[in-house]
PDB file of N, CA and C in Angstrom:
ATOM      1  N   UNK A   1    -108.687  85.902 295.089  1.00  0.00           N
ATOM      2  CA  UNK A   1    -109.382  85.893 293.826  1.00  0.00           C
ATOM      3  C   UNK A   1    -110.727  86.567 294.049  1.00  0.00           C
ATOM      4  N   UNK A   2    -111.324  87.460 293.331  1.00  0.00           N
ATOM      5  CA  UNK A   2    -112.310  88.519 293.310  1.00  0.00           C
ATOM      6  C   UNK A   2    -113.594  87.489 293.283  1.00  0.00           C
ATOM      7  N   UNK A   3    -114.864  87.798 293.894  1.00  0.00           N
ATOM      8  CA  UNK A   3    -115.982  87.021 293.428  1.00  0.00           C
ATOM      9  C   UNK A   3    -116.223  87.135 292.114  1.00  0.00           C
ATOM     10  N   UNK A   4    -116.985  86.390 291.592  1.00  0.00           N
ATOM     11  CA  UNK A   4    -117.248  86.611 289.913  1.00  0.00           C
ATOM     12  C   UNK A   4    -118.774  87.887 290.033  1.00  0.00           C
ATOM     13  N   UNK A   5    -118.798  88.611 289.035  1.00  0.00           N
ATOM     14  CA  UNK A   5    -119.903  88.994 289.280  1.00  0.00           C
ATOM     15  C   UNK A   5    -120.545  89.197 287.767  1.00  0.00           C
ATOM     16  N   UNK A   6    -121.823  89.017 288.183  1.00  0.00           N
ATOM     17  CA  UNK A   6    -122.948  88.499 286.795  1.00  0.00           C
ATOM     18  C   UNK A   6    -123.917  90.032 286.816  1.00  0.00           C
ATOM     19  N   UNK A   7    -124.314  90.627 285.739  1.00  0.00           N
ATOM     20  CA  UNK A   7    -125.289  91.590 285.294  1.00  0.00           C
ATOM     21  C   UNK A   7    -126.400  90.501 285.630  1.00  0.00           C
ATOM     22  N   UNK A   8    -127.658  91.497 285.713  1.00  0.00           N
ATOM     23  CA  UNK A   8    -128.905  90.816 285.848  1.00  0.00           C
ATOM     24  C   UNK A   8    -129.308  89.849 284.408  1.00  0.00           C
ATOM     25  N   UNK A   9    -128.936  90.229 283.188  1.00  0.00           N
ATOM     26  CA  UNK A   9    -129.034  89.657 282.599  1.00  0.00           C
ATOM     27  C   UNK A   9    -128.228  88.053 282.089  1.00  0.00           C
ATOM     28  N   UNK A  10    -127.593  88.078 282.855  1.00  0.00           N
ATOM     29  CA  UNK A  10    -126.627  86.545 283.398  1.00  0.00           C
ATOM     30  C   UNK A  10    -125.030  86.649 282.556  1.00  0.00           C
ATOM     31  N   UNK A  11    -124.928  88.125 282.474  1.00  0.00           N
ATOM     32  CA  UNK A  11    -123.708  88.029 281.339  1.00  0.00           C
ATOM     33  C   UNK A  11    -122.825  88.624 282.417  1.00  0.00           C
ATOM     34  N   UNK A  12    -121.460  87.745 282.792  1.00  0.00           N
ATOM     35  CA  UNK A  12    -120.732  87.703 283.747  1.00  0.00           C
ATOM     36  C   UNK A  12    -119.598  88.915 282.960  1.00  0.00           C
ATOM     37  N   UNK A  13    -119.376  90.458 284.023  1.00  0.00           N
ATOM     38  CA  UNK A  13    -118.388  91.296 283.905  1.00  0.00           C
ATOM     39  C   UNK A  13    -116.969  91.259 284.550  1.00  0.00           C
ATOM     40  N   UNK A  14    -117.004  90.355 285.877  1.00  0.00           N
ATOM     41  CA  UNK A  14    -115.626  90.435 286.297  1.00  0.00           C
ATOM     42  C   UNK A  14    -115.280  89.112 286.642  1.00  0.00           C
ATOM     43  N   UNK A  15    -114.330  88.750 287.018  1.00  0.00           N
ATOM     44  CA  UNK A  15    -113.769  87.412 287.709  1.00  0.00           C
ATOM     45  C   UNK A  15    -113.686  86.574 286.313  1.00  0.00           C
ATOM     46  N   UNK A  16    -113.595  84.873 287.531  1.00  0.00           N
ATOM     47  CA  UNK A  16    -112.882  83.700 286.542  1.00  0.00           C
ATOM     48  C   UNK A  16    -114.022  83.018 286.273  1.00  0.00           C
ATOM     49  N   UNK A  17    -114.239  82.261 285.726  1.00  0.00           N
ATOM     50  CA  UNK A  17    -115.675  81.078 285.564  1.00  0.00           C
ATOM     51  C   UNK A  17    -114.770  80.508 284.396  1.00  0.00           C
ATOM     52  N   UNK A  18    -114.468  79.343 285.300  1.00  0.00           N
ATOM     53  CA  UNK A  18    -114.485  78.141 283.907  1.00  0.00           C
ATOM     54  C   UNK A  18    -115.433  77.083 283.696  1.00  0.00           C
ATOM     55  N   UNK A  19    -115.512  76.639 281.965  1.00  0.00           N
ATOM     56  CA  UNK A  19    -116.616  76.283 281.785  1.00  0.00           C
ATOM     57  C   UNK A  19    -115.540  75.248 281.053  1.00  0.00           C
ATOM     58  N   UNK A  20    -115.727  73.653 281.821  1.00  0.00           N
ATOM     59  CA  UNK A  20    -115.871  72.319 281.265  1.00  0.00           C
ATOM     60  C   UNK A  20    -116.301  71.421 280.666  1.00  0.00           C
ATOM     61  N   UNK A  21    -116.304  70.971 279.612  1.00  0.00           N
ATOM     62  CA  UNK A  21    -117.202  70.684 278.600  1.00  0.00           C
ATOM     63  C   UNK A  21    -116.964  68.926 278.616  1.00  0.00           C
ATOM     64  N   UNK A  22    -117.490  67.862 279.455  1.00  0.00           N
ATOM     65  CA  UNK A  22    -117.603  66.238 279.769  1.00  0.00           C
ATOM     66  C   UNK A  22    -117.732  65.923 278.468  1.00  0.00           C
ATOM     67  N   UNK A  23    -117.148  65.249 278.116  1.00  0.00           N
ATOM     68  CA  UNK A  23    -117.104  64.225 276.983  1.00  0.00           C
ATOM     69  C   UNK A  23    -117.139  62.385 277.022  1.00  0.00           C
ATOM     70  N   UNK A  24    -117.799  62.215 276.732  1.00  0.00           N
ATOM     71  CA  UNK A  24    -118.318  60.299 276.707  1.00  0.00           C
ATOM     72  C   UNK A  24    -116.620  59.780 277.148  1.00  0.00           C
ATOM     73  N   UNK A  25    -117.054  58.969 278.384  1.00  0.00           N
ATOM     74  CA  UNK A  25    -116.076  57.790 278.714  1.00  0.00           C
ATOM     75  C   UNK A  25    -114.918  58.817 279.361  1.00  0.00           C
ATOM     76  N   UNK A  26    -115.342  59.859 280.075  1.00  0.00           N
ATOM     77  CA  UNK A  26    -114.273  60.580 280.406  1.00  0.00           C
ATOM     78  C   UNK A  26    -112.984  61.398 279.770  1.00  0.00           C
ATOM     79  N   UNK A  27    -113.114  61.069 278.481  1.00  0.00           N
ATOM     80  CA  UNK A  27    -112.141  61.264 277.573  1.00  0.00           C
ATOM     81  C   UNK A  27    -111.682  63.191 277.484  1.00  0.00           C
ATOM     82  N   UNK A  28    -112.315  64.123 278.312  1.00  0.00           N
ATOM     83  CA  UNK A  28    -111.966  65.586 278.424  1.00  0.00           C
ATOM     84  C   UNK A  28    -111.264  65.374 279.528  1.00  0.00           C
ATOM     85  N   UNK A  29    -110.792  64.522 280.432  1.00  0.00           N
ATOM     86  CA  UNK A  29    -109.536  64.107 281.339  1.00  0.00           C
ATOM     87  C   UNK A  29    -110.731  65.277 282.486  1.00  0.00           C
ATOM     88  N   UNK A  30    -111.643  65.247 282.719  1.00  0.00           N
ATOM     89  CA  UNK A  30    -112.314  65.915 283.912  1.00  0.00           C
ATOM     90  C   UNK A  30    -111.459  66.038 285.155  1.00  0.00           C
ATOM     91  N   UNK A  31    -111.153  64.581 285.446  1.00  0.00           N
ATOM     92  CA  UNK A  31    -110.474  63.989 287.225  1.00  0.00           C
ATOM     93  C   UNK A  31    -109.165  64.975 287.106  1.00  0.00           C
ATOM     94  N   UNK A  32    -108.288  65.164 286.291  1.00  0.00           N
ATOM     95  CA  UNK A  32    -107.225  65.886 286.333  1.00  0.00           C
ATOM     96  C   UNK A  32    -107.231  67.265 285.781  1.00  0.00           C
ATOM     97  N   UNK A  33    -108.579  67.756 284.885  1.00  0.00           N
ATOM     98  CA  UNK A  33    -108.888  69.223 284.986  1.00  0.00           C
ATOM     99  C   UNK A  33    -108.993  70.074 286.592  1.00  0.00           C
ATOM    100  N   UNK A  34    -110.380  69.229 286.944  1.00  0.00           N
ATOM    101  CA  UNK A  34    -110.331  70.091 288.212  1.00  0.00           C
ATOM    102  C   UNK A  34    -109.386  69.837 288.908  1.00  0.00           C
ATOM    103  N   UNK A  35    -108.628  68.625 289.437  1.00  0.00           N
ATOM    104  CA  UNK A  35    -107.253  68.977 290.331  1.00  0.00           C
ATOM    105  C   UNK A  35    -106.591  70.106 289.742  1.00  0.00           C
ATOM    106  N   UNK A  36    -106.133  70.270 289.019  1.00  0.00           N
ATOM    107  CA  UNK A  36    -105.337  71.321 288.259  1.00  0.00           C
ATOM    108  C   UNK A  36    -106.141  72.789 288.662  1.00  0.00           C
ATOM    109  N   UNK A  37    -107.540  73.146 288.679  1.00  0.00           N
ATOM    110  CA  UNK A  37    -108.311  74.057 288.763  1.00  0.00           C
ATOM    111  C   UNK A  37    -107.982  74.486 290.093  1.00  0.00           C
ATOM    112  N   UNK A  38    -108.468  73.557 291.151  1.00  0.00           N
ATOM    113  CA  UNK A  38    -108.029  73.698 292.370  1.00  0.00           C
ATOM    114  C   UNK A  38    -106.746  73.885 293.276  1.00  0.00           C
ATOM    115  N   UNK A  39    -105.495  72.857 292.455  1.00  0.00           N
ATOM    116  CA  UNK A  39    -104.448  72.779 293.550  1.00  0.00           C
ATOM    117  C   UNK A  39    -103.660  74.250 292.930  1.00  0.00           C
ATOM    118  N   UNK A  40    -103.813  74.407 291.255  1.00  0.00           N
ATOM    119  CA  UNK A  40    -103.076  75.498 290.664  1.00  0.00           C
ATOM    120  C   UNK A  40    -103.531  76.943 290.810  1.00  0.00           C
ATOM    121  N   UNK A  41    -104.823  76.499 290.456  1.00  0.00           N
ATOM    122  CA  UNK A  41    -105.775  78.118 290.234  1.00  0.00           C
ATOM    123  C   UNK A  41    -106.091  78.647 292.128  1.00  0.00           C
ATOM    124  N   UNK A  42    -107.322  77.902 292.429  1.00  0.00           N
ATOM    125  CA  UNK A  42    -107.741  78.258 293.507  1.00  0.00           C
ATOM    126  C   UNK A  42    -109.102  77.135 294.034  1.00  0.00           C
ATOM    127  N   UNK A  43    -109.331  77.043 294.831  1.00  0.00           N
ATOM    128  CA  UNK A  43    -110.652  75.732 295.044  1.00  0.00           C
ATOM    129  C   UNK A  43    -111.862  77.075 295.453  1.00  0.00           C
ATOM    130  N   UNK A  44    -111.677  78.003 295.082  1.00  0.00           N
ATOM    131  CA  UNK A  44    -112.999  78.704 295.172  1.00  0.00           C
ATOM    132  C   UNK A  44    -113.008  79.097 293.889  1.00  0.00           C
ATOM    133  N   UNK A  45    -112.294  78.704 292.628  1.00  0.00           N
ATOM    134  CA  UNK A  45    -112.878  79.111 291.282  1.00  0.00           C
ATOM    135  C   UNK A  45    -114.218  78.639 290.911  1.00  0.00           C
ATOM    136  N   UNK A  46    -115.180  79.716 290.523  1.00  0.00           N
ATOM    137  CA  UNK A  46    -116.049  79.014 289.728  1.00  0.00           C
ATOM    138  C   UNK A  46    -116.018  78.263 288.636  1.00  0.00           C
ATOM    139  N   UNK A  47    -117.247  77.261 288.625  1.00  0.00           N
ATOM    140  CA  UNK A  47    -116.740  76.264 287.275  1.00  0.00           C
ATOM    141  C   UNK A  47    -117.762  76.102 286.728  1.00  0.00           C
ATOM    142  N   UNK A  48    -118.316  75.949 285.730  1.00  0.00           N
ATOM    143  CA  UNK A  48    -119.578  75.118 285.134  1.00  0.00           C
ATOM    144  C   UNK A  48    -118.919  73.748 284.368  1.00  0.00           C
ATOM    145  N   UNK A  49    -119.926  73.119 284.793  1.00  0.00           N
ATOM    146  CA  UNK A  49    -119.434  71.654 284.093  1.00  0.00           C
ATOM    147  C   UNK A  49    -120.892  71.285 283.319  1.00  0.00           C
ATOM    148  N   UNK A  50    -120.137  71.707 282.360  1.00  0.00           N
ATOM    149  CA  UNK A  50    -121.508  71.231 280.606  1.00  0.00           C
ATOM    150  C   UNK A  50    -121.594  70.180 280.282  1.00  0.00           C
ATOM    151  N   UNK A  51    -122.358  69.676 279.957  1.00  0.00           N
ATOM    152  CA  UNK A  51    -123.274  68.359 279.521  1.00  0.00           C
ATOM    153  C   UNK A  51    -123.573  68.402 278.199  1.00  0.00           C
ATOM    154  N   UNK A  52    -123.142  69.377 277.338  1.00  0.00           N
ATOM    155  CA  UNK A  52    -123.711  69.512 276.055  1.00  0.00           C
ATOM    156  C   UNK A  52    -123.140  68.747 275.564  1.00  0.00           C
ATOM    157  N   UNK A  53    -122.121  68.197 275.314  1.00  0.00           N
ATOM    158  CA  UNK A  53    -121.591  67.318 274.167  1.00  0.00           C
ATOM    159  C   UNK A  53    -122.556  66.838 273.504  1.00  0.00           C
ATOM    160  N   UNK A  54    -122.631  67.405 272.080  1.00  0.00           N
ATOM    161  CA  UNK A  54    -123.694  66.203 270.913  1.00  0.00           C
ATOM    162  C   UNK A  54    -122.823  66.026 270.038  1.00  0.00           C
ATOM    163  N   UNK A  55    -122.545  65.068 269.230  1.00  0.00           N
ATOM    164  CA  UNK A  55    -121.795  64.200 268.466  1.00  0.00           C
ATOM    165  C   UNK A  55    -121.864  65.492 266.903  1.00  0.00           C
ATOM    166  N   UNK A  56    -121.360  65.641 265.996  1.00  0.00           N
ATOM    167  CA  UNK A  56    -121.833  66.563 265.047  1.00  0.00           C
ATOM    168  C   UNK A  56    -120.600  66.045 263.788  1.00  0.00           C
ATOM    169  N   UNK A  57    -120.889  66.182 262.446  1.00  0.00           N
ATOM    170  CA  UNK A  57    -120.345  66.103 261.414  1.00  0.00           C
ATOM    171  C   UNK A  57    -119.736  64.565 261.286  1.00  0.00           C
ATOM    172  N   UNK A  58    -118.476  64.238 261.455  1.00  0.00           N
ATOM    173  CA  UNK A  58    -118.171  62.627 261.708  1.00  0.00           C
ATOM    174  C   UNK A  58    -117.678  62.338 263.004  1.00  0.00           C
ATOM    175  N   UNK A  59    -118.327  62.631 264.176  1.00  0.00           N
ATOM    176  CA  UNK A  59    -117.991  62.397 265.220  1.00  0.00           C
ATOM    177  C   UNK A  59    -118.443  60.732 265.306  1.00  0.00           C
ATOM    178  N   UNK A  60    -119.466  60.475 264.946  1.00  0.00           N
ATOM    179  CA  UNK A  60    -120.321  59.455 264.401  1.00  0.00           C
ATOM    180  C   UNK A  60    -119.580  57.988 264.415  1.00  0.00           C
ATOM    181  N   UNK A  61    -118.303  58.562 263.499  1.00  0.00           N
ATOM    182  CA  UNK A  61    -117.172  57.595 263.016  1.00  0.00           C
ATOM    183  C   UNK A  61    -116.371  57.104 264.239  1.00  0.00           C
ATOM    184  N   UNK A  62    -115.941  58.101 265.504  1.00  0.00           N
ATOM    185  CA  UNK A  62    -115.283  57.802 266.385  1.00  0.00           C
ATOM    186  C   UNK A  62    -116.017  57.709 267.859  1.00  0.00           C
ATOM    187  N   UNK A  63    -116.200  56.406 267.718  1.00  0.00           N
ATOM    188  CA  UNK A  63    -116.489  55.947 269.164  1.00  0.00           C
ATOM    189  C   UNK A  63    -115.304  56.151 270.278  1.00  0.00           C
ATOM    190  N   UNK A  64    -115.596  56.664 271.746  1.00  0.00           N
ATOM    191  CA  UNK A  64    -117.044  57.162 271.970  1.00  0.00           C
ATOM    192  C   UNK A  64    -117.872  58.360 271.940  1.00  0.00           C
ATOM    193  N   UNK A  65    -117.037  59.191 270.748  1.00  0.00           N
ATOM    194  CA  UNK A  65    -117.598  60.729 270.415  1.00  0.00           C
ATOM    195  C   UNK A  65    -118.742  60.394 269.882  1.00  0.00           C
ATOM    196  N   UNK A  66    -118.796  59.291 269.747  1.00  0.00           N
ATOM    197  CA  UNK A  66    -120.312  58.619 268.487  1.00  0.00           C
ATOM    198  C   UNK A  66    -121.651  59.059 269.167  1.00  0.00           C
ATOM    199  N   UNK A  67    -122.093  59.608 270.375  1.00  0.00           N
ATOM    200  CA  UNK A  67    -123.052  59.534 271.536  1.00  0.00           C
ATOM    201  C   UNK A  67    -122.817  60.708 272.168  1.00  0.00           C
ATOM    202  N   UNK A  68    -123.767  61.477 272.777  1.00  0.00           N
ATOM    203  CA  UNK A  68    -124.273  62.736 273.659  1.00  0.00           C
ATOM    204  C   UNK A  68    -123.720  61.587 275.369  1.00  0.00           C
ATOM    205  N   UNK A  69    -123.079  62.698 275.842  1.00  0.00           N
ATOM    206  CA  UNK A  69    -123.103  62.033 277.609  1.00  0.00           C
ATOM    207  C   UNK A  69    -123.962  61.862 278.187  1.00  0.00           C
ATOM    208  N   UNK A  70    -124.134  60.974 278.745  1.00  0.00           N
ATOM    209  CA  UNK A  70    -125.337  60.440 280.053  1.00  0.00           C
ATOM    210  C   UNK A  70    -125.207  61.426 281.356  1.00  0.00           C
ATOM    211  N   UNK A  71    -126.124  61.197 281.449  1.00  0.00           N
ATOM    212  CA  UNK A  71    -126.631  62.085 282.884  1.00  0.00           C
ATOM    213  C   UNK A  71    -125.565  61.521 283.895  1.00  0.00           C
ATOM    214  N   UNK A  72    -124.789  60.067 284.111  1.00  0.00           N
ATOM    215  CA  UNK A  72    -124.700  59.872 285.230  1.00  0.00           C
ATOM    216  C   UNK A  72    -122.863  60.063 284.657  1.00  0.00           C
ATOM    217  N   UNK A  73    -122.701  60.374 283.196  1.00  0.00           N
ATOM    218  CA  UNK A  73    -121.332  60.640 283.283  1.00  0.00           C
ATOM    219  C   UNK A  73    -121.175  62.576 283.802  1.00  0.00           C
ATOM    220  N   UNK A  74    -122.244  62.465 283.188  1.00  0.00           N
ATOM    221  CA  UNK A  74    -121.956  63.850 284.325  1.00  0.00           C
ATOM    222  C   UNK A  74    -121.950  64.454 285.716  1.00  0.00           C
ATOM    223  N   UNK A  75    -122.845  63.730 286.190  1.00  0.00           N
ATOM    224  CA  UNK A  75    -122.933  63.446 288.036  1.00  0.00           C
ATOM    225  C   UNK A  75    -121.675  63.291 288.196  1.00  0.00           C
ATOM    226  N   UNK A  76    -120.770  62.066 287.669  1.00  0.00           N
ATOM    227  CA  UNK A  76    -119.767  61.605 288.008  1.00  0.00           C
ATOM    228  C   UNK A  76    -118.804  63.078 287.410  1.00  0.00           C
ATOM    229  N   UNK A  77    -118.679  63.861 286.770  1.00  0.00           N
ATOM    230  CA  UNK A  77    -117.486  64.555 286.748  1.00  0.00           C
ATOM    231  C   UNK A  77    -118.225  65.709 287.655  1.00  0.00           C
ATOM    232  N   UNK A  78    -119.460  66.041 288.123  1.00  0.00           N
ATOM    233  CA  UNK A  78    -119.539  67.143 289.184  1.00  0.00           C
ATOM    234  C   UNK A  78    -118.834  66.493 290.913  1.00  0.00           C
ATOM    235  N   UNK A  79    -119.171  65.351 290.630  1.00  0.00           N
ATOM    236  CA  UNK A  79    -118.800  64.472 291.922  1.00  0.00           C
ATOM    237  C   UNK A  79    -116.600  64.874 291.846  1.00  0.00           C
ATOM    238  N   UNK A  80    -116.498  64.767 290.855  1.00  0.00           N
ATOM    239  CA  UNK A  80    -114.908  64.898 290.783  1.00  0.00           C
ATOM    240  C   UNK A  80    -114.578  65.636 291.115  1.00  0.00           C
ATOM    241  N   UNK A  81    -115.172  66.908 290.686  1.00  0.00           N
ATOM    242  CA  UNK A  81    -115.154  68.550 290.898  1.00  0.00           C
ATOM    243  C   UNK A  81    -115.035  68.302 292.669  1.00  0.00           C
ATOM    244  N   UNK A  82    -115.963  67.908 293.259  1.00  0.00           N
ATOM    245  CA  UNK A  82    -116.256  68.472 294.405  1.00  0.00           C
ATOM    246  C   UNK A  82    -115.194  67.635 295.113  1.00  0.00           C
ATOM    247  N   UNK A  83    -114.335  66.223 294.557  1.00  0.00           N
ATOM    248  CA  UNK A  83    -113.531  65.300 295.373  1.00  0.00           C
ATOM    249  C   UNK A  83    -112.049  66.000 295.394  1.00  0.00           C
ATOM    250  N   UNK A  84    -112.402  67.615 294.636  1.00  0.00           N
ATOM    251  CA  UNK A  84    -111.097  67.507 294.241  1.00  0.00           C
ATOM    252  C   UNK A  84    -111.056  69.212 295.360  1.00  0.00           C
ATOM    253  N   UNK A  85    -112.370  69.592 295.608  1.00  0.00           N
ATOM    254  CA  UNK A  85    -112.546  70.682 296.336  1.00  0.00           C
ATOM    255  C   UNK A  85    -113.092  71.948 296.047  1.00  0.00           C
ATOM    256  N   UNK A  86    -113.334  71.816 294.462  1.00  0.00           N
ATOM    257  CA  UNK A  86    -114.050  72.718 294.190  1.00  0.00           C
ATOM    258  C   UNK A  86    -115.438  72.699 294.959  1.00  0.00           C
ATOM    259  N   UNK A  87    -115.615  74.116 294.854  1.00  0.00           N
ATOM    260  CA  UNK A  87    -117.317  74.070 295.440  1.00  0.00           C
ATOM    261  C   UNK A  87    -118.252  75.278 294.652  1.00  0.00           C
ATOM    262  N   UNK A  88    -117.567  75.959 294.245  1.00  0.00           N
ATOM    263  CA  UNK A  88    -118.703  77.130 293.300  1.00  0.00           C
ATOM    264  C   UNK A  88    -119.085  76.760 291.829  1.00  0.00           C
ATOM    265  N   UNK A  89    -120.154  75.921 292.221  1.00  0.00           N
ATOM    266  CA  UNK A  89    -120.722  75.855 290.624  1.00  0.00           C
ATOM    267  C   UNK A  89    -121.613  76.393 289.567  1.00  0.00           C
ATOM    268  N   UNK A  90    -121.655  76.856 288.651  1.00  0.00           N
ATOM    269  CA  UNK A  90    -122.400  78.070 288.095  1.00  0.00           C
ATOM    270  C   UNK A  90    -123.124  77.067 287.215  1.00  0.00           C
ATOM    271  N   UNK A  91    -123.975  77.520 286.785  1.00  0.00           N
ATOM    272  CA  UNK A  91    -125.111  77.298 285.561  1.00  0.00           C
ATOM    273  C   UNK A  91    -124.772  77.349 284.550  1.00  0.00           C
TER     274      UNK A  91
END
């Protein structure tokens, strides 16, 4: 698999970068994304693992979409990433 490569301006022209998006209470199945990333794709894929989740329109209504993720649910899905062997993590 090719390195990824980024223009100076951070806009990536070649390779893979996947970008994971954590959702409250684990509910984006993280633990079995990255296995899948790794045992299927490759354990040198790049990944970003996003933290953005904010609740928007009636997310409100469904707990636990009701809430933005905590810092430490995200530790915990970079920690997964890395239990599972990934190691290139992008910004």
């Amino acid at each position: 698999m090719g390195d990824l490569q980024i223009y100076e301006d951070g806009i990536a022209w070649r390779g893979l970068l996947v970008r994971h998006l954590v959702l409250p209470e684990g509910l984006a199945g993280t633990a079995e994304i990255v296995r899948f990333i790794a045992d299927e794709i490759s354990p040198d894929t790049y990944i970003n693992i996003m933290a953005q989740y904010r609740p928007a329109y009636r997310a409100r209504e469904y707990p636990p979409l009701d809430r933005p993720v905590t810092k430490r649910e995200h530790e915990e899905a970079v920690r997964l990433a890395r239990e599972a062997g990934l190691h290139r993590f992008a910004r």
